[in-house]
Structures are given as C-alpha cells and as structure tokens.
Protein backbone atom coordinates (compact mmCIF):
# COMPACT_ATOMS: atom_id res chain seq x y z
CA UNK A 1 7.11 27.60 -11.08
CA UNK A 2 8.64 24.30 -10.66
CA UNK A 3 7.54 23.80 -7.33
CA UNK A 4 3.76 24.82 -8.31
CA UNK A 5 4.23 22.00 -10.96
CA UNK A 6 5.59 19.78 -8.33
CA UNK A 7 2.82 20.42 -5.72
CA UNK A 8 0.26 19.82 -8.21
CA UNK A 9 1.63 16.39 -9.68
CA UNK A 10 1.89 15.25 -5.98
CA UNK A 11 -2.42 16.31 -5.40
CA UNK A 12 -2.63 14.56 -8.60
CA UNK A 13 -1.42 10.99 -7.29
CA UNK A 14 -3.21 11.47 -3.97
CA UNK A 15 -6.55 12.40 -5.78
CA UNK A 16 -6.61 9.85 -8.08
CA UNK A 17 -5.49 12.14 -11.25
CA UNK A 18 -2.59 9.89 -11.99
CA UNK A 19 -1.04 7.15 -11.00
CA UNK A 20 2.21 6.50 -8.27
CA UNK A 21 4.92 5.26 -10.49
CA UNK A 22 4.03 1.62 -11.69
CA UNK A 23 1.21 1.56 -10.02
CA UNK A 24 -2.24 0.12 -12.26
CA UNK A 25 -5.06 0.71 -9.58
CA UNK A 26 -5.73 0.65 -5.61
CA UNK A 27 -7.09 -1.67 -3.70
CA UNK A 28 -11.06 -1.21 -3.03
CA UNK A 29 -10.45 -0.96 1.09
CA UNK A 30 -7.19 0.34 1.21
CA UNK A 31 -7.83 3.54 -1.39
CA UNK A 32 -4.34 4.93 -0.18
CA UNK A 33 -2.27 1.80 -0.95
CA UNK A 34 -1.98 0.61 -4.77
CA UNK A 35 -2.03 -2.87 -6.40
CA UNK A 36 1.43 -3.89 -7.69
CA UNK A 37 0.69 -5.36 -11.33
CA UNK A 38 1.77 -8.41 -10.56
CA UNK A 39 -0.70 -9.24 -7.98
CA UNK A 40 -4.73 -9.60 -8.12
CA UNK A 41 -6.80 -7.82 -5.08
CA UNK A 42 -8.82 -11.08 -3.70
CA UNK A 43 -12.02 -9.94 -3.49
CA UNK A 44 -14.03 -10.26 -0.46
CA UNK A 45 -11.12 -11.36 1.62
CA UNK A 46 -10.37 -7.72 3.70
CA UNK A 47 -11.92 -6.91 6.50
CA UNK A 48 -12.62 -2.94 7.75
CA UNK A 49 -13.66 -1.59 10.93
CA UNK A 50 -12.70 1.55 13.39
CA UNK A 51 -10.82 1.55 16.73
CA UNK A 52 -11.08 4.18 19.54
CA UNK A 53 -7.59 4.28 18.49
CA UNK A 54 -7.82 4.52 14.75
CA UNK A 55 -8.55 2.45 11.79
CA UNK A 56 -7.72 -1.40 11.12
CA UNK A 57 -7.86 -2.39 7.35
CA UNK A 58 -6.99 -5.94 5.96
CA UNK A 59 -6.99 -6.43 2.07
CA UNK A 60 -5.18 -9.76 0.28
CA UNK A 61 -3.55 -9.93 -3.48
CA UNK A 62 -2.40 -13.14 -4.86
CA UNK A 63 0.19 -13.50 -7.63
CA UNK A 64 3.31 -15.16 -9.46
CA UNK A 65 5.80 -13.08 -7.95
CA UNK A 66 8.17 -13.27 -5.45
CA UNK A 67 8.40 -11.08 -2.01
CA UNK A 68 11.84 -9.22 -2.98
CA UNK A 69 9.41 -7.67 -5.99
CA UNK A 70 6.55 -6.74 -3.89
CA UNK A 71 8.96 -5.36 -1.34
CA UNK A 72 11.34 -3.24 -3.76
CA UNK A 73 7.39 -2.07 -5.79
CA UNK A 74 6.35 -1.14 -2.56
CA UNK A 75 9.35 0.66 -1.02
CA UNK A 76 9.50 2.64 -4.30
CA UNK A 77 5.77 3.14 -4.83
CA UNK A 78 4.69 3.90 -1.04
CA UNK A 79 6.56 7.14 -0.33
CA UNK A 80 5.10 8.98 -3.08
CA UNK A 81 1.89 8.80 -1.11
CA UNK A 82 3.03 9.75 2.28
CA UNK A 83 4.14 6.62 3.38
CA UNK A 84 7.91 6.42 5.23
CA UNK A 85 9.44 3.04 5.92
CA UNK A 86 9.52 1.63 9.06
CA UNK A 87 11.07 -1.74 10.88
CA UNK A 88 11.15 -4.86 8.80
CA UNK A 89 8.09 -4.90 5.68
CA UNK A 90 5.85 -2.06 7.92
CA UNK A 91 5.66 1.95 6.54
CA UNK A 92 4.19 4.86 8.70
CA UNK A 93 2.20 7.79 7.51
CA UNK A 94 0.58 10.38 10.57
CA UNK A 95 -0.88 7.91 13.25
CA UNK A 96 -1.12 4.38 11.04
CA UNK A 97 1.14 1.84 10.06
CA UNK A 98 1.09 -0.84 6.85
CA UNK A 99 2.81 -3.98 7.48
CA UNK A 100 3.00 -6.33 4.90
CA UNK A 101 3.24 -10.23 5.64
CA UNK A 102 3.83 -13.15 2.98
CA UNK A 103 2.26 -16.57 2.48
CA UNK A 104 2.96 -19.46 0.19
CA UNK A 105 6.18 -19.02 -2.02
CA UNK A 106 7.66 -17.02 -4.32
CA UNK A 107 5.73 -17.70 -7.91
CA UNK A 108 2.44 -18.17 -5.79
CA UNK A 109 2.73 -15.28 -3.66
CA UNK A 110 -0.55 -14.36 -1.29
CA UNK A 111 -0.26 -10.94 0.11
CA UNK A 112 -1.59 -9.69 3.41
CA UNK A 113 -1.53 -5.35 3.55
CA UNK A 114 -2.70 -4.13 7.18
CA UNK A 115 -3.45 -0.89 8.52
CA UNK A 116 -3.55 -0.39 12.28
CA UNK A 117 -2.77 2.60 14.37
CA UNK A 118 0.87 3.01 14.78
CA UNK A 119 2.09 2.36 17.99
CA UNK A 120 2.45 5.52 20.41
C-alpha cells in the first residue's frame, strides 16, 4: 500500500498534480525544471530548438539571491523529477544534461538553465 501511495505522489509531481518540494511553478520552456521562488523566469530570453542528437533548451531567471541558494534549491528539488547530479552545477536524467551557470552577484543573481544532450 505504501508503495502504491508512493508511486502515485511521484506521477503526481511529474504531471503537474503537485508541486516538487518548494517549488511555486516551472519554467514555460523547460516544463521539467521548476522556478526556485526566489527567482523570476525572464520572459522571452530562452531559446528552443532540436538536434539530431537531442534537444537544446535555454531559459533565464533573475533574482536577489545568491548561487549557494539556487544550488542547495536545486540539488534538493531536481532529483524528485528524475534528475541525478552530475560534475560541478550540471544534473543528468536519460540522454540530457542541465547545467546551470551564474551571472552578476549574489543579491542580483541572473540564472542561465541549459538542456543539451548529455555527452556519450
């Protein structure tokens, strides 16, 4: 029974029934990857387009945060949707891998989230 009610809270997060821990919403071109509530989703500032080898997804956030929060949000949010952590600020899930890069400084924090195929 518990793992039925396991199993279904998991389909849940994935399908949009609830939310990854701490999570408020996604971002509009990265549907798999939530917004961390301290950061804004920049609109108009991703870019999406397919690969022979897979997908490659930009999206930006901007906020007064620092990078140790986005990092320790992300490492805790991120695996409850597949993703496993990988070398440095990147995560892995099947054949793609999210890297996340900084800009500015901590307190005004621009955010860059990638998805690329994961190297072979």
């Amino acid at each position: 029974m518990l793992r039925i009610a396991g199993t279904l809270i998991v389909l849940l997060a994935l399908t949009g029934g609830i939310a990854p821990a701490g999570a408020a919403d996604f971002f509009e071109l990265l549907e798999d990857v939530p917004v961390m509530p301290e950061l804004e989703p920049v609109a108009d500032a991703g870019i999406e387009f397919d690969t022979p080898s897979g997908r490659i997804v930009e999206a930006y956030a901007i906020g007064a945060t620092s990078r140790r929060a986005v990092l320790n949000f992300y490492r805790r949010t991120l695996p409850q949707l597949g993703w496993q952590a990988g070398a440095g600020d990147a995560f892995l899930r099947e054949d793609e891998s999210l890297s996340i890069d900084f800009f500015g400084t901590d307190g005004e924090l621009t955010v860059r989230f990638t998805i690329a195929p994961a190297a072979n």
